[in-house]
N, C-alpha and C. Protein backbone atom coordinates (compact mmCIF):
# COMPACT_ATOMS: atom_id res chain seq x y z
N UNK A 1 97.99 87.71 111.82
CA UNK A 1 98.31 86.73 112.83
C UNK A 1 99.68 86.14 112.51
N UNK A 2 100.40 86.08 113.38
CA UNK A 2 101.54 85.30 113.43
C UNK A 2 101.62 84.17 114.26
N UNK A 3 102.85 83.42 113.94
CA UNK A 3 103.24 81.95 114.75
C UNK A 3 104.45 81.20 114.10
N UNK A 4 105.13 80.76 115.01
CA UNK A 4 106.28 80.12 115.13
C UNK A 4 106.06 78.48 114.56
N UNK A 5 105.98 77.73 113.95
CA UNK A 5 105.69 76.65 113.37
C UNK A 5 107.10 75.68 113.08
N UNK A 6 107.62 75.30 113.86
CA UNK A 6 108.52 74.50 113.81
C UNK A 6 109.94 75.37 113.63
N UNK A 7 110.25 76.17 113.49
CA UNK A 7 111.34 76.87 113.32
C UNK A 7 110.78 77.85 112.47
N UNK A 8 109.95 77.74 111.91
CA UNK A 8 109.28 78.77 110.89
C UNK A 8 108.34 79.95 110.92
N UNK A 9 108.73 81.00 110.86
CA UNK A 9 107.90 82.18 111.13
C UNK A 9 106.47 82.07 110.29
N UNK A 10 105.32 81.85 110.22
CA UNK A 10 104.16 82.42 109.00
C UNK A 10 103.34 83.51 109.78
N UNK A 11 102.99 84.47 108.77
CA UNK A 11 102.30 85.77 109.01
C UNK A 11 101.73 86.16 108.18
N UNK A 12 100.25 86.17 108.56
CA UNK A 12 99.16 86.48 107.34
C UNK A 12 99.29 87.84 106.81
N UNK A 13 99.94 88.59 107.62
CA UNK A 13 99.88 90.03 107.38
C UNK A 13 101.39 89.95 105.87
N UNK A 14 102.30 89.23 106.06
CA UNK A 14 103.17 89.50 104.88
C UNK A 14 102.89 88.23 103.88
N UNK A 15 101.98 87.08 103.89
CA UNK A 15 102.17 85.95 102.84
C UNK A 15 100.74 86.65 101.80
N UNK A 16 100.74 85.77 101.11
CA UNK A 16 99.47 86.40 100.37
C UNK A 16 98.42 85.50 100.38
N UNK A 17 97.30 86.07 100.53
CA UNK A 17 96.17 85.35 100.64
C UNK A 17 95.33 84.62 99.48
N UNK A 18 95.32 83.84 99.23
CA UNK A 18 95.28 82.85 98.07
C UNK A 18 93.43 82.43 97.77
N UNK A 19 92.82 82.51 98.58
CA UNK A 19 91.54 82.00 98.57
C UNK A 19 90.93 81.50 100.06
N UNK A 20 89.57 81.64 100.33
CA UNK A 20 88.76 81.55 101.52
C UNK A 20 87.44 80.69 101.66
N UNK A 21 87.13 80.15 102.06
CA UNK A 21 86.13 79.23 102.45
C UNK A 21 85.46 79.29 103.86
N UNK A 22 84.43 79.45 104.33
CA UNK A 22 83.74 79.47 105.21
C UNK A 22 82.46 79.00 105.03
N UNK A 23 81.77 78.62 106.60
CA UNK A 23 80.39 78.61 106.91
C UNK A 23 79.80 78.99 108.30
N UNK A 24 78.53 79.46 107.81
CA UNK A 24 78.05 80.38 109.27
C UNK A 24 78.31 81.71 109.43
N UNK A 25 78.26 82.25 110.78
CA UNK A 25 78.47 83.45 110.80
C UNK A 25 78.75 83.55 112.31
N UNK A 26 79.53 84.73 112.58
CA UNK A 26 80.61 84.45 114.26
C UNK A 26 79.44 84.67 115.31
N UNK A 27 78.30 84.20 115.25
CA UNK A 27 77.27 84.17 116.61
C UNK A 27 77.11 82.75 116.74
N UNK A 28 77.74 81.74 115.45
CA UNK A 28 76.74 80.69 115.21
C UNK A 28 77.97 79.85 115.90
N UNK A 29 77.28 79.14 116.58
CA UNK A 29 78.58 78.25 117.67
C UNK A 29 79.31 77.34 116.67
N UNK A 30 79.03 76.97 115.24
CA UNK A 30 79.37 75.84 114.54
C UNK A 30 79.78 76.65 113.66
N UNK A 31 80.32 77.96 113.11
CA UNK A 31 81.12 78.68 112.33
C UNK A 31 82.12 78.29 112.41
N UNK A 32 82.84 78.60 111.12
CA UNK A 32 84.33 78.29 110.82
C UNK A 32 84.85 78.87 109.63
N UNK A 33 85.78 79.44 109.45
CA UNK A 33 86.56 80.34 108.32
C UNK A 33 88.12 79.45 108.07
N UNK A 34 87.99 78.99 106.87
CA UNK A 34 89.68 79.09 106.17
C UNK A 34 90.18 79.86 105.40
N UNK A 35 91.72 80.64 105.76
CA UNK A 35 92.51 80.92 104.52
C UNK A 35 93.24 80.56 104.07
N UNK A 36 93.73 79.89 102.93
CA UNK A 36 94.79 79.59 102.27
C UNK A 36 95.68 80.81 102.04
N UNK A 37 97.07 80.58 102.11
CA UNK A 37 98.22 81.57 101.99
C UNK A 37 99.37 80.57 101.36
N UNK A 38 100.19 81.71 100.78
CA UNK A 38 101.03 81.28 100.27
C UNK A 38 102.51 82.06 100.55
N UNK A 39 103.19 81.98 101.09
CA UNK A 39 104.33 82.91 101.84
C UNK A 39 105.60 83.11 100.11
N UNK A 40 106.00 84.22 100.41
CA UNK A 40 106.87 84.81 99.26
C UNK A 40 108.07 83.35 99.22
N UNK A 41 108.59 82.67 99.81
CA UNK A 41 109.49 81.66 99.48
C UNK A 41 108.45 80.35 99.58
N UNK A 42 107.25 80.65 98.98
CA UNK A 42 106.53 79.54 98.35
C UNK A 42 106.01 78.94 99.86
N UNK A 43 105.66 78.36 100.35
CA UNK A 43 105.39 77.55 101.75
C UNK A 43 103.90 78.09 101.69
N UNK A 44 102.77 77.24 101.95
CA UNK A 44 101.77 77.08 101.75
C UNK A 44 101.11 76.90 103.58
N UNK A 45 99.85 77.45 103.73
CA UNK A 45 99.55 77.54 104.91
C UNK A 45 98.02 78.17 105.04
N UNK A 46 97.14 77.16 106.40
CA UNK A 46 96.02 77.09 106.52
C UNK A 46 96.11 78.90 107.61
N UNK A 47 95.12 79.60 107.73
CA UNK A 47 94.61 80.59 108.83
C UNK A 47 93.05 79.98 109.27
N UNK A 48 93.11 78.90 110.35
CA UNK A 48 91.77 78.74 110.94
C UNK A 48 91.38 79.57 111.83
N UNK A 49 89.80 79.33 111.59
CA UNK A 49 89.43 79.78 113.16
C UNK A 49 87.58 79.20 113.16
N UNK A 50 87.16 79.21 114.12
CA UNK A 50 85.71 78.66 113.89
C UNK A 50 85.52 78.84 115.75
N UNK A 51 84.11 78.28 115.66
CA UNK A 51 83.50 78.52 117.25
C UNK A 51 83.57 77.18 117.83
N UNK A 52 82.83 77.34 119.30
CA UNK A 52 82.98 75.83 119.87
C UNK A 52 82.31 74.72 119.53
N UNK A 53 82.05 75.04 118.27
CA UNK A 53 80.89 73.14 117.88
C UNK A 53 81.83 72.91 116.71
N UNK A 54 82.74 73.96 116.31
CA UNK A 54 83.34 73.49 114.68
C UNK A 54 84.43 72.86 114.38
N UNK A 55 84.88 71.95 113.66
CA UNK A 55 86.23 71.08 113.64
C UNK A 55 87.49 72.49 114.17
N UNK A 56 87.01 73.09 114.02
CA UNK A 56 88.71 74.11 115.35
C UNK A 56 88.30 74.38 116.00
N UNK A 57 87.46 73.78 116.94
CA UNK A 57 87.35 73.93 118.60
C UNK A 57 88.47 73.66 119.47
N UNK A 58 88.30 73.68 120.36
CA UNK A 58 89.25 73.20 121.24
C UNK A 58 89.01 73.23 122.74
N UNK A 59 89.59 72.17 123.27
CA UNK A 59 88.96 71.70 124.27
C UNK A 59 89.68 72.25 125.70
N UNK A 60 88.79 73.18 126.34
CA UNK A 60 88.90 74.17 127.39
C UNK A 60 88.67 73.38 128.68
N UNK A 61 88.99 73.77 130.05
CA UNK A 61 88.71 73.31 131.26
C UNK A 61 87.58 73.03 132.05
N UNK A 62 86.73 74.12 130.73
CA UNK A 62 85.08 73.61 131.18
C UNK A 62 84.22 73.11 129.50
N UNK A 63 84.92 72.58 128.94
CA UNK A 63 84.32 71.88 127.51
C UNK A 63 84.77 72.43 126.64
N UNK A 64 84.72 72.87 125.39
CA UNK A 64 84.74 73.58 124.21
C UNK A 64 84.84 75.01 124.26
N UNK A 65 85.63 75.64 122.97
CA UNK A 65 86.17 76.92 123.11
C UNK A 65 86.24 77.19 121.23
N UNK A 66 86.26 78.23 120.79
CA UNK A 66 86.30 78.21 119.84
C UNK A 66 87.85 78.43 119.56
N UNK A 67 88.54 78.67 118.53
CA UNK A 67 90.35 78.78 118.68
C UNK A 67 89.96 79.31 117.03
N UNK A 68 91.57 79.70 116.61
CA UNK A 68 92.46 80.41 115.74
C UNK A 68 93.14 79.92 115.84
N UNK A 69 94.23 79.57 114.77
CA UNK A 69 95.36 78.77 114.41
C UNK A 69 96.12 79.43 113.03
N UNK A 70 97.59 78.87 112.97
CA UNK A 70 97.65 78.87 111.61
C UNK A 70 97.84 77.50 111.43
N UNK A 71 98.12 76.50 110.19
CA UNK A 71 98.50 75.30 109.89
C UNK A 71 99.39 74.94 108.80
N UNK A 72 100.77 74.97 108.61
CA UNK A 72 101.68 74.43 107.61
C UNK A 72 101.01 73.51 106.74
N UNK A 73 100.62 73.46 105.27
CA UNK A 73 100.55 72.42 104.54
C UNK A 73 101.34 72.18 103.66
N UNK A 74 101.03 71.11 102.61
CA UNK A 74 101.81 70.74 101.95
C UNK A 74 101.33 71.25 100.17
N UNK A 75 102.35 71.44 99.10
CA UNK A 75 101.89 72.08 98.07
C UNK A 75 100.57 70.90 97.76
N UNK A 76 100.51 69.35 97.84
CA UNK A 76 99.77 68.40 97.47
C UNK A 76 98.30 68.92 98.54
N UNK A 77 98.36 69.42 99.26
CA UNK A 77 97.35 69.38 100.71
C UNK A 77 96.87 70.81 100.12
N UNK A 78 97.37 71.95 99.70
CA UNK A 78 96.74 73.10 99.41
C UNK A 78 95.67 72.93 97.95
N UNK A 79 96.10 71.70 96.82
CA UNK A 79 95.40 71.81 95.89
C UNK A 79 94.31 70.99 95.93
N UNK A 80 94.56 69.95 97.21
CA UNK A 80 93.29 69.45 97.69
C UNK A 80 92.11 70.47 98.22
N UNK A 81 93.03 71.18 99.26
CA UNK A 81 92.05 72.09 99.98
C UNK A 81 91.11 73.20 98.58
N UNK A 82 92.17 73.77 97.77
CA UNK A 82 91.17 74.11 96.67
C UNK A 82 89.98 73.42 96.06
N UNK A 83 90.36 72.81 95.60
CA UNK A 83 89.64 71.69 95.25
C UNK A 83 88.11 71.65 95.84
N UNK A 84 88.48 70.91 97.06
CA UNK A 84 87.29 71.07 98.48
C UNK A 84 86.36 72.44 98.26
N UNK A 85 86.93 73.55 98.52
CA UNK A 85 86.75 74.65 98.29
C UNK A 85 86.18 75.20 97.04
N UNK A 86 86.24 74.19 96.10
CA UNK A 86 85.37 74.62 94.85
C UNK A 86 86.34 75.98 94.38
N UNK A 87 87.48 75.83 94.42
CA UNK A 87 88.45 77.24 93.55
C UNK A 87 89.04 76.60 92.51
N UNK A 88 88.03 76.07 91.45
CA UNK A 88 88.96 75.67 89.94
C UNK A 88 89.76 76.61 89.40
N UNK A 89 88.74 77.61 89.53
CA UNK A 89 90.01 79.01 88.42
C UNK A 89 91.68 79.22 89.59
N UNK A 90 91.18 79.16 90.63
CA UNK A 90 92.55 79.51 91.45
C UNK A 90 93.77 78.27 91.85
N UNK A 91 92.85 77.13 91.36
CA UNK A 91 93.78 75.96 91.62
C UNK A 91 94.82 76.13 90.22
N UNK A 92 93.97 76.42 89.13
CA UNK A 92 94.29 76.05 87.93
C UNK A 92 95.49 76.96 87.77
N UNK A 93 95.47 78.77 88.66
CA UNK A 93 96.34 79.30 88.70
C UNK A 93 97.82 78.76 89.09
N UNK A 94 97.43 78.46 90.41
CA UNK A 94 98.76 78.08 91.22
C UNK A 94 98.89 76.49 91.07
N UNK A 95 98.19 75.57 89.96
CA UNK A 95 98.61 74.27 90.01
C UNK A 95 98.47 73.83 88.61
N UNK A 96 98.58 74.37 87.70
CA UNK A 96 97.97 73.73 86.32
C UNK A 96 99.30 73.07 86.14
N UNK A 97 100.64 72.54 86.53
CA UNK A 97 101.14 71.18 86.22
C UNK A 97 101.00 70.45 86.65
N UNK A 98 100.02 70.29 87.40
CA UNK A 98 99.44 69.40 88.39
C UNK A 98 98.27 68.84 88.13
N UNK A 99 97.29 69.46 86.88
CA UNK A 99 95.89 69.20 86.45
C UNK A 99 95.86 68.64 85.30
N UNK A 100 95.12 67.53 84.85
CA UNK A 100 94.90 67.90 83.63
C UNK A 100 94.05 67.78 83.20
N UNK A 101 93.40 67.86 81.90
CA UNK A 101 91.87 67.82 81.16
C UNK A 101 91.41 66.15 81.43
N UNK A 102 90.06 66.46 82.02
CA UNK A 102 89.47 65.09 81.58
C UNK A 102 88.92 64.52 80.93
């Protein structure tokens, strides 16, 4: 998937895919899939998509629709989203100056 994001090209097909999180499954109207990516000049970025009951719905001419997106984040917003995501070993990869022992 590609998209134009403010002046900025992102494309899942050339960034690298960093880690995934989902729930459900694509019959279930309340499914939803994230990927985290990480583009070769570093820039960090969501790949949504989910059905019409799931926080990436979107709102169609006759109610709800399910959608696909990509979403620009921030390096602080991707180690959250790990985090969320329960990816210690992969946060720890791409953020261990950012962690420390508790």
């Amino acid at each position: 998937m590609r998209q134009v994001i403010n002046g900025l090209l992102f494309d899942t097909d050339k960034a690298h895919e960093i880690a995934r999180d989902w729930d459900g499954h694509a019959s279930d109207y309340h499914h939803w899939c994230e990927t985290l990516y990480k583009t070769n000049s570093g820039r960090w970025f969501l790949a949504c998509k989910g059905g019409p009951m799931s926080q990436h719905a979107k709102k169609s001419s006759d109610g709800w629709t399910g959608d696909r997106y990509l979403k620009p984040i921030t390096a602080p917003e991707a180690l959250a989203w790990l985090e969320r995501a329960g990816c210690a070993d992969t946060a720890l990869e791409h953020f261990s100056a950012q962690i420390e022992e508790a």
